[in-house]
Protein backbone atom coordinates (compact mmCIF):
# COMPACT_ATOMS: atom_id res chain seq x y z
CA UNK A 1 62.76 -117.43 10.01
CA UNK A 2 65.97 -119.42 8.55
CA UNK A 3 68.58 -119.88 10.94
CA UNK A 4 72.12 -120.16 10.00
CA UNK A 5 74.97 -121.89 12.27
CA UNK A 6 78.70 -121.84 11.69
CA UNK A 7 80.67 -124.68 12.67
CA UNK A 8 84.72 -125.36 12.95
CA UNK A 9 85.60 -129.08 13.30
CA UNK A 10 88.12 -129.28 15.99
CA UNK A 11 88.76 -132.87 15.87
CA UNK A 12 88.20 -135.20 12.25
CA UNK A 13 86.92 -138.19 11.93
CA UNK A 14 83.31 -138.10 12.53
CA UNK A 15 80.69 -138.35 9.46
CA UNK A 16 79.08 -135.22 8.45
CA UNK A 17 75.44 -136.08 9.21
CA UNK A 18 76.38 -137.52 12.59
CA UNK A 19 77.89 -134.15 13.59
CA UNK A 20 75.16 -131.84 12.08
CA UNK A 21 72.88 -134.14 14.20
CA UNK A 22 74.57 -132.87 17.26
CA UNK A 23 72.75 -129.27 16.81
CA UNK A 24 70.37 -128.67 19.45
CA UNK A 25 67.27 -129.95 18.12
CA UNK A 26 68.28 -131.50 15.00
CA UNK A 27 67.84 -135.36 13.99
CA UNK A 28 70.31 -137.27 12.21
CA UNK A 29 67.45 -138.03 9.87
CA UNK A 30 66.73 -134.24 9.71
CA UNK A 31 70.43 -133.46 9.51
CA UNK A 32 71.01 -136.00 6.36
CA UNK A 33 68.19 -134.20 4.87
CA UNK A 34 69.47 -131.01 5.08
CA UNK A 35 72.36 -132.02 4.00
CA UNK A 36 70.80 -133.53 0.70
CA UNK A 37 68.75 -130.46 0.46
CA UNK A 38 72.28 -128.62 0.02
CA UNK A 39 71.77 -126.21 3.46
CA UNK A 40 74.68 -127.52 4.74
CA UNK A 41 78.19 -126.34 3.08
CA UNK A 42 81.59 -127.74 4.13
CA UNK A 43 84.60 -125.12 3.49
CA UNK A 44 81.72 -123.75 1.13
CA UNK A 45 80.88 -126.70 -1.14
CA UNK A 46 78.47 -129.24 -0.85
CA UNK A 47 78.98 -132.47 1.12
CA UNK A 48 77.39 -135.97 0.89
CA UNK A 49 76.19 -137.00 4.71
CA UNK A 50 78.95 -139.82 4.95
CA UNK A 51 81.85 -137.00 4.15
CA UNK A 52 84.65 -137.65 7.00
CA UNK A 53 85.37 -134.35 8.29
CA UNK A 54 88.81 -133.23 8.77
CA UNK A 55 90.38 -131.19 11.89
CA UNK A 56 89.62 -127.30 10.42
CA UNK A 57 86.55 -127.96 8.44
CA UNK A 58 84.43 -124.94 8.14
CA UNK A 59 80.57 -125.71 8.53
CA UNK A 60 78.02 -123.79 7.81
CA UNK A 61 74.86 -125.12 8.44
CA UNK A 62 70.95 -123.37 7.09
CA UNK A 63 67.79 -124.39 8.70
CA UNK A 64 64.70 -123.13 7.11
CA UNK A 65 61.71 -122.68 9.00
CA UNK A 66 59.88 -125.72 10.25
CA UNK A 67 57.33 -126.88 8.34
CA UNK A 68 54.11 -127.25 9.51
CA UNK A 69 51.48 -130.43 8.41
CA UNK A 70 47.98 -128.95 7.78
CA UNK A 71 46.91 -131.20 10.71
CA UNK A 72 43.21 -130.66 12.15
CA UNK A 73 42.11 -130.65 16.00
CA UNK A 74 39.88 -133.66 16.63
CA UNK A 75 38.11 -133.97 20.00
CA UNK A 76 39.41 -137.83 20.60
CA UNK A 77 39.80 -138.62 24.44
CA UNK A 78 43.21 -138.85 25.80
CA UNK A 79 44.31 -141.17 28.90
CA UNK A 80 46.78 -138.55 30.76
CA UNK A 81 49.29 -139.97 32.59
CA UNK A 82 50.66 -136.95 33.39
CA UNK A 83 50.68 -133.15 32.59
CA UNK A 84 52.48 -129.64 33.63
CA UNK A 85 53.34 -126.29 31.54
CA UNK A 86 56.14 -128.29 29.80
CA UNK A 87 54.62 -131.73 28.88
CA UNK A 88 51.81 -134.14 28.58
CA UNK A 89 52.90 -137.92 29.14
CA UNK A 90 50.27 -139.85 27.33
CA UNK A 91 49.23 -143.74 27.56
CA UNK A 92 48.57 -144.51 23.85
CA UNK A 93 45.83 -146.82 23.20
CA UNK A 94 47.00 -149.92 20.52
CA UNK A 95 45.43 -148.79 17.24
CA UNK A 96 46.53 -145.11 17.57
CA UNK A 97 48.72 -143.70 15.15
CA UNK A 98 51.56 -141.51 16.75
CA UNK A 99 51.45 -138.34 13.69
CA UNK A 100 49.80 -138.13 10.52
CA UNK A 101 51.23 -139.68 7.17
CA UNK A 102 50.28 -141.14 4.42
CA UNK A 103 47.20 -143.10 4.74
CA UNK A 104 46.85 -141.80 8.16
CA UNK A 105 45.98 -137.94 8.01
CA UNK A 106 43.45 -138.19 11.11
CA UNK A 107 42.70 -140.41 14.54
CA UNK A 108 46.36 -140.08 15.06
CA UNK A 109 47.66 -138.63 18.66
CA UNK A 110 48.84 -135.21 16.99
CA UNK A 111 45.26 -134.90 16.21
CA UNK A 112 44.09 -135.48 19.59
CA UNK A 113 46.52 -133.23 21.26
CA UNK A 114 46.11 -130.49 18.97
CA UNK A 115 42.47 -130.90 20.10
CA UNK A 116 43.50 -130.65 23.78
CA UNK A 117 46.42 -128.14 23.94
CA UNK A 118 45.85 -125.90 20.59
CA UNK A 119 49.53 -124.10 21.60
CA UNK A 120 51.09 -127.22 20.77
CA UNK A 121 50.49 -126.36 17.08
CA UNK A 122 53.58 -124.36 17.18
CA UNK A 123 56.25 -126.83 18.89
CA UNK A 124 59.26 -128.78 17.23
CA UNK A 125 59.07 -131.78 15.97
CA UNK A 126 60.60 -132.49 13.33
CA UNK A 127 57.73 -131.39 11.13
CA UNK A 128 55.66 -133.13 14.13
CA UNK A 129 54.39 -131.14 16.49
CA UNK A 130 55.51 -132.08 19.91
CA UNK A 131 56.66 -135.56 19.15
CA UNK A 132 60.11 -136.49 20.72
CA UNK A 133 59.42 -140.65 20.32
CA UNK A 134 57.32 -142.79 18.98
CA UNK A 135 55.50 -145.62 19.65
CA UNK A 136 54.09 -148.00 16.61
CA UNK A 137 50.24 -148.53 15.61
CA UNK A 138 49.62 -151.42 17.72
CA UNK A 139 51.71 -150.56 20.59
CA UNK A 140 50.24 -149.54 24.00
CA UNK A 141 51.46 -147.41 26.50
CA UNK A 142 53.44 -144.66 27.30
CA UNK A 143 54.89 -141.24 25.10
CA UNK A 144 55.58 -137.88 26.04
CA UNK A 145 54.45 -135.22 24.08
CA UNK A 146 56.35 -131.41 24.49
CA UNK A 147 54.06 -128.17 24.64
CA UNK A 148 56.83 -125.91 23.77
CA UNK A 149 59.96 -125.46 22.22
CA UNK A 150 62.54 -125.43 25.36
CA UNK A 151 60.95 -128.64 27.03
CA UNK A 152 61.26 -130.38 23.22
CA UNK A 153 65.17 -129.71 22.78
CA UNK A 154 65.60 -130.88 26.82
CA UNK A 155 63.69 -134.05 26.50
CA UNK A 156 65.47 -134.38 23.10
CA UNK A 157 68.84 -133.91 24.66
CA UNK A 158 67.91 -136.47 26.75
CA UNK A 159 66.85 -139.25 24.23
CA UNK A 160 69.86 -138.66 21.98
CA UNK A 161 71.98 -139.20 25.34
CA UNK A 162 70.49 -141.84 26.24
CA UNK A 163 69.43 -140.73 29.89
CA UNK A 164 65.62 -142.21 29.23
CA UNK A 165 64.71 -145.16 31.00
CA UNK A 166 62.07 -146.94 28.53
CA UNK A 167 60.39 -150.09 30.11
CA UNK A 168 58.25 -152.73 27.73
CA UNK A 169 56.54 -155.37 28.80
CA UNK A 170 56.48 -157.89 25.88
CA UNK A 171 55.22 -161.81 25.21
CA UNK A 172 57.73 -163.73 23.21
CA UNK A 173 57.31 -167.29 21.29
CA UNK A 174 58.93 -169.60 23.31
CA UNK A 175 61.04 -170.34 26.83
CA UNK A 176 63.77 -167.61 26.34
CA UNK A 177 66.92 -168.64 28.15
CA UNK A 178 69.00 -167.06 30.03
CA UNK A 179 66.03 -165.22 32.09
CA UNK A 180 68.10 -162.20 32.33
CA UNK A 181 70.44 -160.73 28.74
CA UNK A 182 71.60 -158.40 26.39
CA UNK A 183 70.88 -157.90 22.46
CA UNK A 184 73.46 -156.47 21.16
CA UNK A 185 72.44 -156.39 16.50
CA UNK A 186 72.89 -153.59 14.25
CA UNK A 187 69.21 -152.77 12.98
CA UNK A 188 68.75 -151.40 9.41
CA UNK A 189 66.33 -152.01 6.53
CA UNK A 190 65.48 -155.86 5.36
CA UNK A 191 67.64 -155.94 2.20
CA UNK A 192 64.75 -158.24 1.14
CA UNK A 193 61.65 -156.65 2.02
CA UNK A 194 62.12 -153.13 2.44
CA UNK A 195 59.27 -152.71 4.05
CA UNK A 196 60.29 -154.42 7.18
CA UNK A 197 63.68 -153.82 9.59
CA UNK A 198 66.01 -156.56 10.28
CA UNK A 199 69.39 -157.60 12.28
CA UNK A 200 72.04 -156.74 8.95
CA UNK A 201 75.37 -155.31 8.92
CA UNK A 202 76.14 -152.20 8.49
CA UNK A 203 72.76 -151.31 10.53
CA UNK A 204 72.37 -148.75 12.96
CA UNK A 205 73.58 -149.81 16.50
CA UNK A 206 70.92 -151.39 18.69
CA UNK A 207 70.85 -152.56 22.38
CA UNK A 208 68.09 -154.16 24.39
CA UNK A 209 68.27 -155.56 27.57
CA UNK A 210 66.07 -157.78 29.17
CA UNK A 211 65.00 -160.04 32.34
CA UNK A 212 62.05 -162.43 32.06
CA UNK A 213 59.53 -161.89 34.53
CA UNK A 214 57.17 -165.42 33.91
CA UNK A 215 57.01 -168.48 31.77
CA UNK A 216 54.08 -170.35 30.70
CA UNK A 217 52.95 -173.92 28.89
CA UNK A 218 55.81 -175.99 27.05
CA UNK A 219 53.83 -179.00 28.83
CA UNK A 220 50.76 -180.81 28.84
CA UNK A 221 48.03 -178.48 30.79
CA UNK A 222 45.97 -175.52 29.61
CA UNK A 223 48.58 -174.21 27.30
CA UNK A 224 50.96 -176.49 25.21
CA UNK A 225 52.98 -173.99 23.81
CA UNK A 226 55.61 -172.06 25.91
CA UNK A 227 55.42 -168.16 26.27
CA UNK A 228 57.77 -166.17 27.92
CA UNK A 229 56.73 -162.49 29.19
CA UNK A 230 59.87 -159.94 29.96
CA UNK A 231 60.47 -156.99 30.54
CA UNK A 232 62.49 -155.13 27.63
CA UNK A 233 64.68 -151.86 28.10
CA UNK A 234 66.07 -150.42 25.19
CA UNK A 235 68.68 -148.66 25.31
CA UNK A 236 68.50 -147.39 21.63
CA UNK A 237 65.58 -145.95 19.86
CA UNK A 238 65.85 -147.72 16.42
CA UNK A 239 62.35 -148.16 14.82
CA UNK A 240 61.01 -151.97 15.73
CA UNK A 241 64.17 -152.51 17.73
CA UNK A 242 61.97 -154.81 20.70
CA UNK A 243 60.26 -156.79 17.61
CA UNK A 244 63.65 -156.76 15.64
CA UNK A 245 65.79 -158.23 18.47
CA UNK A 246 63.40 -160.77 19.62
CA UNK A 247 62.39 -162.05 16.14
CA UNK A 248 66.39 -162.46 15.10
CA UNK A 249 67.15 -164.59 18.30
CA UNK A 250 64.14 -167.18 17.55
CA UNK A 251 61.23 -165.33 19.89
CA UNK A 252 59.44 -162.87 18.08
CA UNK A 253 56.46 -160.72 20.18
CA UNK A 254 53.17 -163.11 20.50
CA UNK A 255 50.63 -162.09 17.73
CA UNK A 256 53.46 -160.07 15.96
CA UNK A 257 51.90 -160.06 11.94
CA UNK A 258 55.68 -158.94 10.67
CA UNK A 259 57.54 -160.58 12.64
CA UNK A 260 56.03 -163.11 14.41
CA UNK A 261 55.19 -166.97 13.63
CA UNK A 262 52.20 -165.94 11.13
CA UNK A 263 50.91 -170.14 12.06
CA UNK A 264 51.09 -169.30 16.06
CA UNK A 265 48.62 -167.88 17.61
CA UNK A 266 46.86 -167.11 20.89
CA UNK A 267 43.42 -166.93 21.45
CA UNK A 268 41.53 -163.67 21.50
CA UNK A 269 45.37 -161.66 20.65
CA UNK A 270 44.78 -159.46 17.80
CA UNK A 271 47.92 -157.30 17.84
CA UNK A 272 51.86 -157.86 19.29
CA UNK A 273 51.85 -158.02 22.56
CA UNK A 274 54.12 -155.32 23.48
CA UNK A 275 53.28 -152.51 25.93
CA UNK A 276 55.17 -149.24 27.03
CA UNK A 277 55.17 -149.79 30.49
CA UNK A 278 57.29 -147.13 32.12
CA UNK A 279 59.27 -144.10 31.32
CA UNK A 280 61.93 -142.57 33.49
CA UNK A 281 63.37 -138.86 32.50
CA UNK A 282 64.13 -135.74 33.93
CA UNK A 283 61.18 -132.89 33.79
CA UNK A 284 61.80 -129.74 31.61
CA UNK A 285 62.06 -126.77 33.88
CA UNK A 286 62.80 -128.55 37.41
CA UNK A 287 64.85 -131.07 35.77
CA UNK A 288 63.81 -133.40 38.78
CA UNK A 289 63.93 -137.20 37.72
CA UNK A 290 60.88 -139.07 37.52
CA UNK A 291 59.27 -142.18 36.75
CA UNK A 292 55.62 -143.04 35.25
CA UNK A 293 53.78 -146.88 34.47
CA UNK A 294 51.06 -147.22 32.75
CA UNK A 295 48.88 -150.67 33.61
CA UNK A 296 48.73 -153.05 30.66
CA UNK A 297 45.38 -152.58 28.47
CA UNK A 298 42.28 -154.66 28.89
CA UNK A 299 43.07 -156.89 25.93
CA UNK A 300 46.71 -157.49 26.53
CA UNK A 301 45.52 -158.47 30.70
CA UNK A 302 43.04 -161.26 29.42
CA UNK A 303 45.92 -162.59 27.59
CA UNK A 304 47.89 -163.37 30.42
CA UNK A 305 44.87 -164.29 33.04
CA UNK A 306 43.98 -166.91 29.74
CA UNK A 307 47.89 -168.20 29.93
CA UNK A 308 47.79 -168.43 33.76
CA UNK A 309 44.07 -169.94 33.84
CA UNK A 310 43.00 -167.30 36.37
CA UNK A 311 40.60 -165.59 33.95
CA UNK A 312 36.74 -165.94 35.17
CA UNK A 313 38.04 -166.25 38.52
């Protein structure tokens, strides 16, 4: 059933999109599309999603029912983290696709889910069932998955205030220095290759802290090369943002095939090395804080015991 919300603007300034985004449970990507779809009206005429909204607009905003992506139940295990009425918290095995798309319409997490808790068929997610964040292909680790409607907008809420503590454990190119920073880039699509996302102006804002937590080669023992591992926070969700940031300060993720040194590479590392260690959030329902960590995969570990010459032992 369509729903249909009214808006006044009591203070100008803002862009159109941005503000429809503020609706409990809209996107700004599903608010610009709605607004490009023409179901949202400003003082009764159509808008374009940059519009600068003046002090008295009238907004009236349509959203039709959610669409739902003739996705099929498939019996593929799941490593639960964690589970209650509300959620499922998920460690995503590297190779998993997060939701169907193109090229991708089974194997993916939705799939498996569906498979597991058949009630999640009917959740939000932006055409998605259950899907708050995302993870990409050939990134480990954890993502939180919403069995119904209430716990989606309050984990959403969450995300778009940035109350989520997200924890990656990444191995960079190089001997990053200082061992403890910020990345502060706009990220936005490679001008270039549009395939690809990039530091550009004009880009979406995009924070990541970090603190390095070992080094390894640069000299003349078991590995000549120097790696750095850290641990990555980011405090924005932009899509690639810990491969973005990294790559645009000279370090991209080891074994990174977009954004990495395509010449470098380490033995027996057939993906980035980039794993969602922990998240940190506040449960739907009880809205008690908590934290969850994942261990790093089997292939990612060798990695590391081949870089610290432990492995065998």
């Amino acid at each position: 059933m369509e729903k249909t919300i009214e808006l006044r603007v009591s203070e100008g300034g803002q862009r159109l999109d941005k503000y429809v985004a503020l609706v409990p449970g809209l996107s700004r990507s599903r608010a610009q599309k709605l607004i490009e779809e023409g179901l949202v009206t400003v003082n009764g005429g159509m808008a374009k999603p940059s519009y600068r909204l003046v002090t008295g607009d009238d907004i009236v905003v349509r959203i039709p029912p959610p669409e739902r992506l003739d996705v099929q139940p498939e019996p593929i295990p799941l490593d639960i983290v964690y589970e209650d009425e509300n959620i499922i918290v998920v460690n995503k095995p590297a190779g998993m696709v997060v939701h169907p798309a193109y090229g991708h319409r089974t194997g993916t997490l939705v799939n498996a889910v569906l498979a597991y808790c058949p009630e999640l068929a009917g959740t939000e997610g932006d055409f998605r069932p259950g899907i708050i964040h995302r993870l990409d292909k050939d990134t480990s680790g954890l993502i939180i998955v919403a069995k119904k409607d209430a716990a989606y907008r309050h984990l959403q809420h969450q995300f778009k205030r940035r109350e989520v503590k997200k924890v990656y454990l990444a191995l960079l190119e190089g001997r990053l220095e200082p061992t403890r920073g910020v990345i502060e880039a706009p990220i936005g699509r490679d001008k270039k290759r549009r395939k690809r996302m990039a530091v550009v102006d004009g880009g979406r804002e995009a924070c990541t802290e970090y603190q390095v937590a070992e080094y390894f080669g640069g000299g003349t023992g078991r590995v000549s090369r120097p790696y750095t591992l850290v641990e990555a926070e980011p405090k924005t969700g932009r899509t690639h943002q810990v491969r973005v940031h990294f790559a645009s300060i000279g370090h991209p993720l080891a074994g990174d095939p977009v954004y990495g040194f395509r010449k470098q590479r380490l033995t027996g590392l057939q993906r980035q090395f980039l794993h969602a260690r922990s998240l940190g959030f506040r449960l739907p329902g009880s809205d008690e804080y908590v934290e969850f960590t994942a261990e790093l995969s089997d292939d990612l570990r060798v990695v590391l015991e081949e870089l610290r010459g432990t492995r065998g032992k």
